[in-house]
PDB file of N, CA and C in Angstrom:
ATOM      1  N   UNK A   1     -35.807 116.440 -99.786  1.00  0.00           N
ATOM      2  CA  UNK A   1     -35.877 115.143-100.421  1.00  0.00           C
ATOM      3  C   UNK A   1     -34.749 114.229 -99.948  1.00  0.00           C
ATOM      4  N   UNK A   2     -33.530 114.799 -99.404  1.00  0.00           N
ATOM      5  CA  UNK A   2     -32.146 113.784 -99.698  1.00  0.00           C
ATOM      6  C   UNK A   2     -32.093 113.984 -97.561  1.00  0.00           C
ATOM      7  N   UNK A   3     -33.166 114.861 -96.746  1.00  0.00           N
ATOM      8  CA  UNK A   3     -32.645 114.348 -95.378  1.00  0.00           C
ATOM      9  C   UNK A   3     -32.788 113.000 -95.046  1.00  0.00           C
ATOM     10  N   UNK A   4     -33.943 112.268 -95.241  1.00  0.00           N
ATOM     11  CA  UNK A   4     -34.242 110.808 -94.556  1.00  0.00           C
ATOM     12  C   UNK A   4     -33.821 109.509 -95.769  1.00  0.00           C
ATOM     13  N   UNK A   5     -33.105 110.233 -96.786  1.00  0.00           N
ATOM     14  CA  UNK A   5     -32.907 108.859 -97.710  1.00  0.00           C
ATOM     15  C   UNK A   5     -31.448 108.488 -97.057  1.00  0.00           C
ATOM     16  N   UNK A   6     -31.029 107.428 -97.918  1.00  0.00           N
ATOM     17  CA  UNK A   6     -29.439 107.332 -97.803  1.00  0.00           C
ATOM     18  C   UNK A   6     -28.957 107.703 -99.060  1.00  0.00           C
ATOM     19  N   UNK A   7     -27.647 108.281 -98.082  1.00  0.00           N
ATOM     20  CA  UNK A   7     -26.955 108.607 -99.512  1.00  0.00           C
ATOM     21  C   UNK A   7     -25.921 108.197 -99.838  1.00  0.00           C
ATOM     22  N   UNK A   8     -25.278 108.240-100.889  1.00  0.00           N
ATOM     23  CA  UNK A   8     -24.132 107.383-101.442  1.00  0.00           C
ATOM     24  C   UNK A   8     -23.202 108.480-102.408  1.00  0.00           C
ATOM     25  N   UNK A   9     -21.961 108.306-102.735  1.00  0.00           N
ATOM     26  CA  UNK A   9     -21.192 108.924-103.443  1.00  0.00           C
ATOM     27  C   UNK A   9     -20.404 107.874-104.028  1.00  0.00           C
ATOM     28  N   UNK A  10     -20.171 108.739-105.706  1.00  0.00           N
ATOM     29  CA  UNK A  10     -19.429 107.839-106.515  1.00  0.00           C
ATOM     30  C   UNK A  10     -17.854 107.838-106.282  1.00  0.00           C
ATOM     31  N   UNK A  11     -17.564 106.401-106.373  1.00  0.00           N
ATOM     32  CA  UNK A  11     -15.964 106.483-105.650  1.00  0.00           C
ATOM     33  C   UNK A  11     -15.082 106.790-106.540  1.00  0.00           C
ATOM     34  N   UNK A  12     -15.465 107.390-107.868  1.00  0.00           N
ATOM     35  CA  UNK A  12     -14.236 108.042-108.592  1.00  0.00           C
ATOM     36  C   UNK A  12     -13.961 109.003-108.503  1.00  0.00           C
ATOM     37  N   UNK A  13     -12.480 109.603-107.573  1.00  0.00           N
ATOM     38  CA  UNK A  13     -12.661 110.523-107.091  1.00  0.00           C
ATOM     39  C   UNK A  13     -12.436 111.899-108.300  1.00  0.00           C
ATOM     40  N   UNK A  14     -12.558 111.950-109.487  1.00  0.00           N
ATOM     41  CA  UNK A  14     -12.417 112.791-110.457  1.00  0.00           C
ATOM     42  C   UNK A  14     -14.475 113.214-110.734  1.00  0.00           C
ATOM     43  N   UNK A  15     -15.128 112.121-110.225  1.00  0.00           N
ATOM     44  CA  UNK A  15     -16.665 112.422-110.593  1.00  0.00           C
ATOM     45  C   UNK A  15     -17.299 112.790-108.681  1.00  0.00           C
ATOM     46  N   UNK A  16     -17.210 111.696-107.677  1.00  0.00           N
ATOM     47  CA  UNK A  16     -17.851 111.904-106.371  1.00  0.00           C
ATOM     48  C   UNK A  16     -19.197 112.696-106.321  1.00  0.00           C
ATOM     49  N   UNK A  17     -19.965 112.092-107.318  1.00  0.00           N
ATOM     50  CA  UNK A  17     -21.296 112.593-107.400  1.00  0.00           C
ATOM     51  C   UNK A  17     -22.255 112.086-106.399  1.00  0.00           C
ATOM     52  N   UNK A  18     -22.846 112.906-105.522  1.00  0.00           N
ATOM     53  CA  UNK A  18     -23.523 112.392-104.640  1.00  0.00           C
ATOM     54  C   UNK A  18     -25.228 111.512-105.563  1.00  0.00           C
ATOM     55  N   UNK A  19     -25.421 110.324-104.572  1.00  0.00           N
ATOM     56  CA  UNK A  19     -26.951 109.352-105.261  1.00  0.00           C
ATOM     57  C   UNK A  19     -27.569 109.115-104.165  1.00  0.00           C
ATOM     58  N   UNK A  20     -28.467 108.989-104.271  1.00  0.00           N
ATOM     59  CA  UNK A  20     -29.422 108.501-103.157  1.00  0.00           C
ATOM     60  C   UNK A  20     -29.499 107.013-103.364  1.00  0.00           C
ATOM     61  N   UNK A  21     -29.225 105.771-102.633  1.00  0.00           N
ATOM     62  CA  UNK A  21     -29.465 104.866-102.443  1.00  0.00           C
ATOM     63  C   UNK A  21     -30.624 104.500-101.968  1.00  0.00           C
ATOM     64  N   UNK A  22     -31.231 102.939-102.952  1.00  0.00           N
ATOM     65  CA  UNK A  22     -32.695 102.285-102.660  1.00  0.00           C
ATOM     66  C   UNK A  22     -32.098 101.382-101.345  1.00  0.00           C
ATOM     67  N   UNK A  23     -32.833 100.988-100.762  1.00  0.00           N
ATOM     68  CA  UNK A  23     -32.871 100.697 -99.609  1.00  0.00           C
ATOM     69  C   UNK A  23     -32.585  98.930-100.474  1.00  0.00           C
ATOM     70  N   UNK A  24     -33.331  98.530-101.318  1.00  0.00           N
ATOM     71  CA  UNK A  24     -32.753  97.603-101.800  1.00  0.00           C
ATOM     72  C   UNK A  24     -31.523  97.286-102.648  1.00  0.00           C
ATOM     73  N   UNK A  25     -30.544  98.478-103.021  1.00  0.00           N
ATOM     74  CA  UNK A  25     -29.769  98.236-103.611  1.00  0.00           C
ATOM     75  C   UNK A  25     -28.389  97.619-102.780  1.00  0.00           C
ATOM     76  N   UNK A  26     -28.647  97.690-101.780  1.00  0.00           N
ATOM     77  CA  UNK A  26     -27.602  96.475-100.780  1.00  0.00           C
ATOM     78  C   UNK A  26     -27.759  95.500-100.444  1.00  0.00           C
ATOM     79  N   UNK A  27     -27.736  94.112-101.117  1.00  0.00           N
ATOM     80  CA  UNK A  27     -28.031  93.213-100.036  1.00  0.00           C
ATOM     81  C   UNK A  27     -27.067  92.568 -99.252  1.00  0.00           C
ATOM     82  N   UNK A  28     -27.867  91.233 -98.383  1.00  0.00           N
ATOM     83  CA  UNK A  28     -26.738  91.024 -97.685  1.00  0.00           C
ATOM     84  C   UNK A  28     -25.408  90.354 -98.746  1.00  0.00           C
ATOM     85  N   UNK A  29     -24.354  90.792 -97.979  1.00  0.00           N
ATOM     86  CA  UNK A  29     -23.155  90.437 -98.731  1.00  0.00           C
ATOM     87  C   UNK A  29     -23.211  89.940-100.347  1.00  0.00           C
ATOM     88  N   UNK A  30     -24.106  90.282-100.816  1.00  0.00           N
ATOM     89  CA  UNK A  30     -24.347  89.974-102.158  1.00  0.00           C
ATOM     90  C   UNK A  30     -23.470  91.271-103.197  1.00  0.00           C
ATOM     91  N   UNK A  31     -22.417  90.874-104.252  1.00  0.00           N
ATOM     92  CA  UNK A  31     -21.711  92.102-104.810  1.00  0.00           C
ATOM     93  C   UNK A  31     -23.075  92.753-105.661  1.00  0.00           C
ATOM     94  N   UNK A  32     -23.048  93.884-105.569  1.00  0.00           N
ATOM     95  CA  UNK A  32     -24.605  94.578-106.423  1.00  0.00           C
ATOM     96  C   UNK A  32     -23.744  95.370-107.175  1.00  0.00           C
ATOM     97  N   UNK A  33     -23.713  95.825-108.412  1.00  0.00           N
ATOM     98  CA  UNK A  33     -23.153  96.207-109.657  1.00  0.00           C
ATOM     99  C   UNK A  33     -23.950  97.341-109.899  1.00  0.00           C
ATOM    100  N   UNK A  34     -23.616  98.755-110.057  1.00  0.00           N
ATOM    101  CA  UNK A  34     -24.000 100.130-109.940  1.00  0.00           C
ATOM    102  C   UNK A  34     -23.507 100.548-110.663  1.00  0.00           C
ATOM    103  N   UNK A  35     -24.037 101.657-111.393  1.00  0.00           N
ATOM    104  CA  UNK A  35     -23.541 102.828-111.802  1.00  0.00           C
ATOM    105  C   UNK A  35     -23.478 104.318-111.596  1.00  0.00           C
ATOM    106  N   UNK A  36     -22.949 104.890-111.525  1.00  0.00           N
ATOM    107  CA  UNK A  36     -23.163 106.608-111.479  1.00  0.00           C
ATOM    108  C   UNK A  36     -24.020 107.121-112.441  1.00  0.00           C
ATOM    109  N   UNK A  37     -24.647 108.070-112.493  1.00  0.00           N
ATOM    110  CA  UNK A  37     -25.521 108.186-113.184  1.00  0.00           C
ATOM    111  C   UNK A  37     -24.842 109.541-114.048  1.00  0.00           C
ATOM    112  N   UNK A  38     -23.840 110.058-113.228  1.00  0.00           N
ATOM    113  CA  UNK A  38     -22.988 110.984-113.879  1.00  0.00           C
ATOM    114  C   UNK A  38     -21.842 110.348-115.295  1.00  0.00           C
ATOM    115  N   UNK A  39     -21.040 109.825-114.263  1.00  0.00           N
ATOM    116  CA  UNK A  39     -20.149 109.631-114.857  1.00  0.00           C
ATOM    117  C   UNK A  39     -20.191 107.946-115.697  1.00  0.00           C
ATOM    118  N   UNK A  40     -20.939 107.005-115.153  1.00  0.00           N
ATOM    119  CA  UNK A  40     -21.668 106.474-116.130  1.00  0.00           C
ATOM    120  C   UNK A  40     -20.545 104.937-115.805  1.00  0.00           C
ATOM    121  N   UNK A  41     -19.794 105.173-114.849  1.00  0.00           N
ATOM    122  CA  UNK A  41     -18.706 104.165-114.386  1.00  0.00           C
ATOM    123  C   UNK A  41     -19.715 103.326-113.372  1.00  0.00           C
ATOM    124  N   UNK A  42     -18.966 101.831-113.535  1.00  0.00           N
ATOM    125  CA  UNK A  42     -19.522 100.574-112.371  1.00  0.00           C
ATOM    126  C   UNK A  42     -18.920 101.122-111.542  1.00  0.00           C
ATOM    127  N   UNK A  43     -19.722 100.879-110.194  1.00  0.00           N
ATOM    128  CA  UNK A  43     -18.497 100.273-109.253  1.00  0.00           C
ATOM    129  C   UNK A  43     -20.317  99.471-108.178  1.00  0.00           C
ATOM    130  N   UNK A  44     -19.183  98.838-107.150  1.00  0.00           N
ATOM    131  CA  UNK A  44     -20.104  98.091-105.815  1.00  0.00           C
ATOM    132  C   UNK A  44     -20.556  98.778-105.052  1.00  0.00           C
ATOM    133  N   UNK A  45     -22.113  98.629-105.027  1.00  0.00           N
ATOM    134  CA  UNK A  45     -23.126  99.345-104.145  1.00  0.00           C
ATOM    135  C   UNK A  45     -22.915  98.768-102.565  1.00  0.00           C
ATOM    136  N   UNK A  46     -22.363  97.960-102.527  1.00  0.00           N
ATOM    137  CA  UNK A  46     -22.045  97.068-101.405  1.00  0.00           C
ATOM    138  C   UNK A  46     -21.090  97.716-100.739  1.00  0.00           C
ATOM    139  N   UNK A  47     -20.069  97.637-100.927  1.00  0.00           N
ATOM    140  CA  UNK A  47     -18.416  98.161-101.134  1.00  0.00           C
ATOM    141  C   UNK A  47     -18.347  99.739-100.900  1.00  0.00           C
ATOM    142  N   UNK A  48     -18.686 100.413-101.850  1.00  0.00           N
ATOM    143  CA  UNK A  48     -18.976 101.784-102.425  1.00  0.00           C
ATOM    144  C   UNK A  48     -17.353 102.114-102.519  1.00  0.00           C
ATOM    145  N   UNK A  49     -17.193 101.118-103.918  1.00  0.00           N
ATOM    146  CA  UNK A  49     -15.680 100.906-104.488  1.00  0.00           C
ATOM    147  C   UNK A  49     -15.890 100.689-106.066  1.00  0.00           C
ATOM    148  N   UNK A  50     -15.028 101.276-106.965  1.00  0.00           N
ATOM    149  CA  UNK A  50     -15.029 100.857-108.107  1.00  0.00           C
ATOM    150  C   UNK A  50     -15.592  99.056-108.511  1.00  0.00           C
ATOM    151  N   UNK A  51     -16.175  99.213-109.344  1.00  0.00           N
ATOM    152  CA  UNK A  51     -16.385  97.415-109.494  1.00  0.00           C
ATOM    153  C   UNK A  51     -15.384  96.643-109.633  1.00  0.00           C
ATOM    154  N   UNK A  52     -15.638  95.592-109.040  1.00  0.00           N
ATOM    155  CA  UNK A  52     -14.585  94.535-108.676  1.00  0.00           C
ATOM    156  C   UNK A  52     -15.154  93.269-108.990  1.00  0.00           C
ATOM    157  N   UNK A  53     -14.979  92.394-110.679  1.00  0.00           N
ATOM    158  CA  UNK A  53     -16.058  91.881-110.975  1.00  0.00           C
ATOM    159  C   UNK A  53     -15.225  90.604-111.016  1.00  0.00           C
ATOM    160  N   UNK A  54     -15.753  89.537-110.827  1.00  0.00           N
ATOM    161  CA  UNK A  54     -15.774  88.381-110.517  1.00  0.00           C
ATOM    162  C   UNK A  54     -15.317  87.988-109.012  1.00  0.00           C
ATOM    163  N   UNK A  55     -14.982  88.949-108.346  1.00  0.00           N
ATOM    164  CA  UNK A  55     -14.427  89.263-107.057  1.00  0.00           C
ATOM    165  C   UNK A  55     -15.253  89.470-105.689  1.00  0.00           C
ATOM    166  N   UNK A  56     -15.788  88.900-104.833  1.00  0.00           N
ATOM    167  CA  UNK A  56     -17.121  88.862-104.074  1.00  0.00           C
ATOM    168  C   UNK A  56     -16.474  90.264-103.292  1.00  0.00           C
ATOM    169  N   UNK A  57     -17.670  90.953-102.088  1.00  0.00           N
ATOM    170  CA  UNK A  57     -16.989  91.703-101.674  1.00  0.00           C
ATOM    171  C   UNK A  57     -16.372  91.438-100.121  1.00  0.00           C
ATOM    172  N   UNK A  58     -16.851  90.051 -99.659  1.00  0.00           N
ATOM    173  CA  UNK A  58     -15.497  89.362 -99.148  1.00  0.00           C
ATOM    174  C   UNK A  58     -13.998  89.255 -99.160  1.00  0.00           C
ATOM    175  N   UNK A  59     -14.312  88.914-100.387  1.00  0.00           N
ATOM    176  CA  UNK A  59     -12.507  88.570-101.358  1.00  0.00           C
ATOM    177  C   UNK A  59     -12.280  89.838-101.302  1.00  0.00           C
ATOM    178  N   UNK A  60     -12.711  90.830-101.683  1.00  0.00           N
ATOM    179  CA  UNK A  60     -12.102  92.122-102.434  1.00  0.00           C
ATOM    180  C   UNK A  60     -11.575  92.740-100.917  1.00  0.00           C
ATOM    181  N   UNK A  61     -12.242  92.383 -99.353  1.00  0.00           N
ATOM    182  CA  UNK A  61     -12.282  93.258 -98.657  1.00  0.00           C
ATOM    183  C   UNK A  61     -10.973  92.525 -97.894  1.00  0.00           C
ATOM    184  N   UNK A  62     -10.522  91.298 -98.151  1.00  0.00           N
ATOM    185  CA  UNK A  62      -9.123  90.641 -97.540  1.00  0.00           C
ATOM    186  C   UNK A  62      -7.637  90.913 -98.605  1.00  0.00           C
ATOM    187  N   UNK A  63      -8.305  91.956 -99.626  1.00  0.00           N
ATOM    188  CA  UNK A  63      -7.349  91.728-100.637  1.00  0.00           C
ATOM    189  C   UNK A  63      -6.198  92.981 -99.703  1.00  0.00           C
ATOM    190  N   UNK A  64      -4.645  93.355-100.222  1.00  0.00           N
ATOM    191  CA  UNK A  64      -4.078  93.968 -99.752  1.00  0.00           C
ATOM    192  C   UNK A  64      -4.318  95.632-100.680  1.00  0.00           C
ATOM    193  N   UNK A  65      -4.055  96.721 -99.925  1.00  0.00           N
ATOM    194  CA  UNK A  65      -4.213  98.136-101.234  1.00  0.00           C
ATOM    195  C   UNK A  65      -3.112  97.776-102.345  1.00  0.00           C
ATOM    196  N   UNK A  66      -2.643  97.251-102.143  1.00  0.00           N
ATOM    197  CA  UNK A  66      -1.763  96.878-104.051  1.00  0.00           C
ATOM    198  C   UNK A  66      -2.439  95.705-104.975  1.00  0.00           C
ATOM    199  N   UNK A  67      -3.513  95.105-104.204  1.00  0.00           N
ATOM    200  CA  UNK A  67      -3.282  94.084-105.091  1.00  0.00           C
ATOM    201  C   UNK A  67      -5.419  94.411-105.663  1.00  0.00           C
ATOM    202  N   UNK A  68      -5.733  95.835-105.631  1.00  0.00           N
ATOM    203  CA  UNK A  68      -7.070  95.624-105.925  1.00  0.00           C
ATOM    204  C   UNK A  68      -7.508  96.069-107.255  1.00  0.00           C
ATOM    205  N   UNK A  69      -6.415  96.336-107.911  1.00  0.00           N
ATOM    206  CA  UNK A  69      -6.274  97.065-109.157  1.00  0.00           C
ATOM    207  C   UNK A  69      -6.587  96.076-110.306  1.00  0.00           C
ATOM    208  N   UNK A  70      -7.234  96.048-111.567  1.00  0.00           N
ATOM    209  CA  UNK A  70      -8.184  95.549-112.244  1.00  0.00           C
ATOM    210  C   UNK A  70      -7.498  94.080-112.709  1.00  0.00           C
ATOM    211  N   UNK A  71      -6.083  94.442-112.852  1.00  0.00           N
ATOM    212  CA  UNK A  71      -5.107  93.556-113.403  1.00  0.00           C
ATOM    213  C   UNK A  71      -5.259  92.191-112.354  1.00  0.00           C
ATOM    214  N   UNK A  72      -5.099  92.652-111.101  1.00  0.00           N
ATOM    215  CA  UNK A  72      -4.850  92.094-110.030  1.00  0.00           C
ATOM    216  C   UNK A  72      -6.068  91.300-109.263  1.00  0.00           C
ATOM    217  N   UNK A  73      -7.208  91.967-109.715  1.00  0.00           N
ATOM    218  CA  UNK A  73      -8.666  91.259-109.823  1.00  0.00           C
ATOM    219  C   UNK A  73      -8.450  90.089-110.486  1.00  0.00           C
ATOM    220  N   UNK A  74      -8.314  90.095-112.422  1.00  0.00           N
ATOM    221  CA  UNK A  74      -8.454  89.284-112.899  1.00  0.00           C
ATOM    222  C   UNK A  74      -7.709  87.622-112.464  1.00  0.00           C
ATOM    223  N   UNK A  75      -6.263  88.259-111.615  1.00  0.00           N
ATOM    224  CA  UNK A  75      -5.350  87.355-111.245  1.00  0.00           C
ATOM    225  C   UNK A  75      -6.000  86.311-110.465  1.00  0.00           C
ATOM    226  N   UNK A  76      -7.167  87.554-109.391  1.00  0.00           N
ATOM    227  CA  UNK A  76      -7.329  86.347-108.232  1.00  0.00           C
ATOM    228  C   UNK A  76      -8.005  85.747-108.916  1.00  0.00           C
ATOM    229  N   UNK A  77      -9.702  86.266-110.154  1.00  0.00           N
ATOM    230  CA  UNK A  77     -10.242  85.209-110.523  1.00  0.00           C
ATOM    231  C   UNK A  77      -9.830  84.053-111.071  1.00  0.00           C
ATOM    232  N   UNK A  78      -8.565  83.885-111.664  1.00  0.00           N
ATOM    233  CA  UNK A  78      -8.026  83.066-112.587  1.00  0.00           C
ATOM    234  C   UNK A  78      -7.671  81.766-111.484  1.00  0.00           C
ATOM    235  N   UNK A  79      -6.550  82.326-110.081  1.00  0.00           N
ATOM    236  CA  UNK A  79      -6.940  81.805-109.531  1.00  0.00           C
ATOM    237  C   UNK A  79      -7.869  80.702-108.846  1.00  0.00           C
ATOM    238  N   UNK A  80      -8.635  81.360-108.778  1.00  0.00           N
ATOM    239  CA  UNK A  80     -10.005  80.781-107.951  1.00  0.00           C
ATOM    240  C   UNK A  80     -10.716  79.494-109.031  1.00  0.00           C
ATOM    241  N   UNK A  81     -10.168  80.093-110.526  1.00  0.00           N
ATOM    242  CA  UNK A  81     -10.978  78.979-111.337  1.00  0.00           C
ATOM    243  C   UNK A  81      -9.941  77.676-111.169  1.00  0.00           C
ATOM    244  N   UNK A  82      -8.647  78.200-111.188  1.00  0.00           N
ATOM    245  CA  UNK A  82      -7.261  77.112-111.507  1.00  0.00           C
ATOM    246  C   UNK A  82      -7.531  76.264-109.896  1.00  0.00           C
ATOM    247  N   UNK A  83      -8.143  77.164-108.814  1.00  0.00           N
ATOM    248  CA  UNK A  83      -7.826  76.485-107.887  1.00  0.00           C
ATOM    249  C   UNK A  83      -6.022  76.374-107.286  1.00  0.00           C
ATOM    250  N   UNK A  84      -5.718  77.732-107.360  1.00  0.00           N
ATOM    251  CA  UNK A  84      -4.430  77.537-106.641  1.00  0.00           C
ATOM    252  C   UNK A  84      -4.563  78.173-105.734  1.00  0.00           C
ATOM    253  N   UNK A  85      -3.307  78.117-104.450  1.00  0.00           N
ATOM    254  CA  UNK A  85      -3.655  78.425-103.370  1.00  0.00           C
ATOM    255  C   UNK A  85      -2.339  79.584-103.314  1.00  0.00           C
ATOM    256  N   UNK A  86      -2.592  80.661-101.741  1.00  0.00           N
ATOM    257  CA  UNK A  86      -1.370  81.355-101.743  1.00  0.00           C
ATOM    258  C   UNK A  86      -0.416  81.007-100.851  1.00  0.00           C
ATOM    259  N   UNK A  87       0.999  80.978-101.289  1.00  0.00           N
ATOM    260  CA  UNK A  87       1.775  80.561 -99.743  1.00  0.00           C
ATOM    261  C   UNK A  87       1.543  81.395 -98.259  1.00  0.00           C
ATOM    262  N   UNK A  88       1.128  80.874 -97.150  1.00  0.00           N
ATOM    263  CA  UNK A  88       1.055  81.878 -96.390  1.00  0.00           C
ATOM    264  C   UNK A  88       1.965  83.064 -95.688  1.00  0.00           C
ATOM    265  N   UNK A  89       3.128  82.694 -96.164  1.00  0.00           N
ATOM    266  CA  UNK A  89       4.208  83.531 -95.913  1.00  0.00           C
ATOM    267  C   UNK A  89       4.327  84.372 -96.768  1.00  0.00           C
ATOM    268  N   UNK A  90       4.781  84.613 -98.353  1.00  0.00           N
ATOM    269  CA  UNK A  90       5.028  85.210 -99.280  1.00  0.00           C
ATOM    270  C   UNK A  90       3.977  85.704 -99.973  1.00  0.00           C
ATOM    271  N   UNK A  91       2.854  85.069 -99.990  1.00  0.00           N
ATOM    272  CA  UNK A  91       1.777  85.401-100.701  1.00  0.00           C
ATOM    273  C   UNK A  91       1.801  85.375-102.038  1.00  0.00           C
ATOM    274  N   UNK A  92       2.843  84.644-102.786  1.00  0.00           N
ATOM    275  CA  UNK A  92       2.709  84.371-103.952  1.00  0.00           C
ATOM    276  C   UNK A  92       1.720  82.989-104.193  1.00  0.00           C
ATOM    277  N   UNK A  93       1.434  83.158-105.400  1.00  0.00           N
ATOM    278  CA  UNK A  93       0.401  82.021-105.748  1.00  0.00           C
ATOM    279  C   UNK A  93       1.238  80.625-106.101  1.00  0.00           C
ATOM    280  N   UNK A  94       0.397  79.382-105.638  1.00  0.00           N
ATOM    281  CA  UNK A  94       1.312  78.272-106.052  1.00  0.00           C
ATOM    282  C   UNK A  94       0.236  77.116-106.904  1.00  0.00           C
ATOM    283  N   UNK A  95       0.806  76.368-107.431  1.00  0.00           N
ATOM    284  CA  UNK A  95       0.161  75.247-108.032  1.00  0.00           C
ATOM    285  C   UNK A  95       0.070  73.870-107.317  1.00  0.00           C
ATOM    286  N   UNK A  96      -0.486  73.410-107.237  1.00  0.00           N
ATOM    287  CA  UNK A  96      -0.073  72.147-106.646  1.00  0.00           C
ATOM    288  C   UNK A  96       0.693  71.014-108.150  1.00  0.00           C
ATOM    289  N   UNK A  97       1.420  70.611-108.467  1.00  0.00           N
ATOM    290  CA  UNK A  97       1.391  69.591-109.575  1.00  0.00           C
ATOM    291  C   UNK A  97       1.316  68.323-108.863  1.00  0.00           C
ATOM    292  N   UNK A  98       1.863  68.106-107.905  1.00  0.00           N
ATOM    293  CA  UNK A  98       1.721  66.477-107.217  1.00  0.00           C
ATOM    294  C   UNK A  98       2.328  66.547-105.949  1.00  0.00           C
ATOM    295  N   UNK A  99       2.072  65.615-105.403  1.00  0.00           N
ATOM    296  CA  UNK A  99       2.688  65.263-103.657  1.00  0.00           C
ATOM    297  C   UNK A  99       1.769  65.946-102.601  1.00  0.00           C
ATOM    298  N   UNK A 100       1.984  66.250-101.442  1.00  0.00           N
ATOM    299  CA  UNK A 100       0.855  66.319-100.285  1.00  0.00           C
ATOM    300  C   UNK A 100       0.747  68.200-100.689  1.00  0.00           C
ATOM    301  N   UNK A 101       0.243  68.770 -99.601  1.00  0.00           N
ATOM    302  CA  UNK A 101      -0.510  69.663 -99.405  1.00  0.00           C
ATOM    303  C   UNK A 101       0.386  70.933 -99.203  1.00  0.00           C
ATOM    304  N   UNK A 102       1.569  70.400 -98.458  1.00  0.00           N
ATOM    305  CA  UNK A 102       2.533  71.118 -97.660  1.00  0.00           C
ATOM    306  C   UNK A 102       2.957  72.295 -98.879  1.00  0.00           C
ATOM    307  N   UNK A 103       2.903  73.335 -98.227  1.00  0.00           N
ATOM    308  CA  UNK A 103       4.012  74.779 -99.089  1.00  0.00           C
ATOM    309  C   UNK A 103       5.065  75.222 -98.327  1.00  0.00           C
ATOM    310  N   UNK A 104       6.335  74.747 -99.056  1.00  0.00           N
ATOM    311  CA  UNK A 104       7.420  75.650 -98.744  1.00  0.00           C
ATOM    312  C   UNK A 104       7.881  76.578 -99.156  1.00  0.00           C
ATOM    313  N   UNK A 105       7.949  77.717 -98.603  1.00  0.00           N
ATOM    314  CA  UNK A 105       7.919  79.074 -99.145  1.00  0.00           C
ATOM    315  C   UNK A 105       9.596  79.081-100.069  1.00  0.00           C
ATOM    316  N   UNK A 106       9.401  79.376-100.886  1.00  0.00           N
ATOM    317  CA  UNK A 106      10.752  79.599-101.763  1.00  0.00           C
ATOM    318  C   UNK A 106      12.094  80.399-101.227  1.00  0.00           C
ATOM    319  N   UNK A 107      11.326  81.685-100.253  1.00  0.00           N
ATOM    320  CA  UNK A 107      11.827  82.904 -99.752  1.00  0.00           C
ATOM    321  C   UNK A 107      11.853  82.977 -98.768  1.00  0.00           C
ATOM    322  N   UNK A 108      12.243  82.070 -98.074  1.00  0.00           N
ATOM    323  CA  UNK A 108      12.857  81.320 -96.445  1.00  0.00           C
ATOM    324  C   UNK A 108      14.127  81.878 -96.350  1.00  0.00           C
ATOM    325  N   UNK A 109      14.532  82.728 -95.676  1.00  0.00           N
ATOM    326  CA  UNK A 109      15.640  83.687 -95.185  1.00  0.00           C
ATOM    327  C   UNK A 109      16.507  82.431 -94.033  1.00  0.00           C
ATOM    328  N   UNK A 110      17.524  82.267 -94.467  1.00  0.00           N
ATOM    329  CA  UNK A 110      18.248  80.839 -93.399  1.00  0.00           C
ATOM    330  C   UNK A 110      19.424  81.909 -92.825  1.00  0.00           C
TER     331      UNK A 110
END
């Protein structure tokens, strides 16, 4: 039954229950929201990563390994609603309150 399907495993590595994937449960770059059928946890059929929700799997796939953790999700969405941007040097998040576009990184080593 499981040679010609695809298969998939759950990415918690305390469950890693093997599933057979529908041929439609990927689309293109679209985040698809799954569960294990074991352990009963989301994660991205896309990804084949814990769920990462409000987070496309674009975003999630430029994020750094420290910053994908649930806390750190919610940050970027908040983000994304506030519309702030990151400095490109430091990668901390900034606001704009007024004046042009320009970011000067705070943490400019002289």
């Amino acid at each position: 039954m499981f040679m010609g399907a695809r298969r998939t495993y759950c990415p918690f590595p305390d469950c890693s229950e093997m599933m057979v994937a529908d041929d439609d449960s990927v689309s293109d770059g679209c985040v698809t929201q799954s569960e294990c059928q074991v352990c009963r946890r989301l994660f991205c059929a896309n990804c084949l990563v814990p769920w990462h929700a409000g987070v496309s799997c674009v975003e999630y796939a430029q994020l750094g390994a420290g910053e994908r953790g649930k806390e750190d999700l919610l940050l970027v969405e908040a983000a994304r609603e506030s519309k702030w941007k990151r400095c490109p040097r430091c990668r901390f998040y900034v606001e704009k309150s007024h004046g042009c576009l320009h970011i000067t990184c705070r943490y400019v080593r002289v």
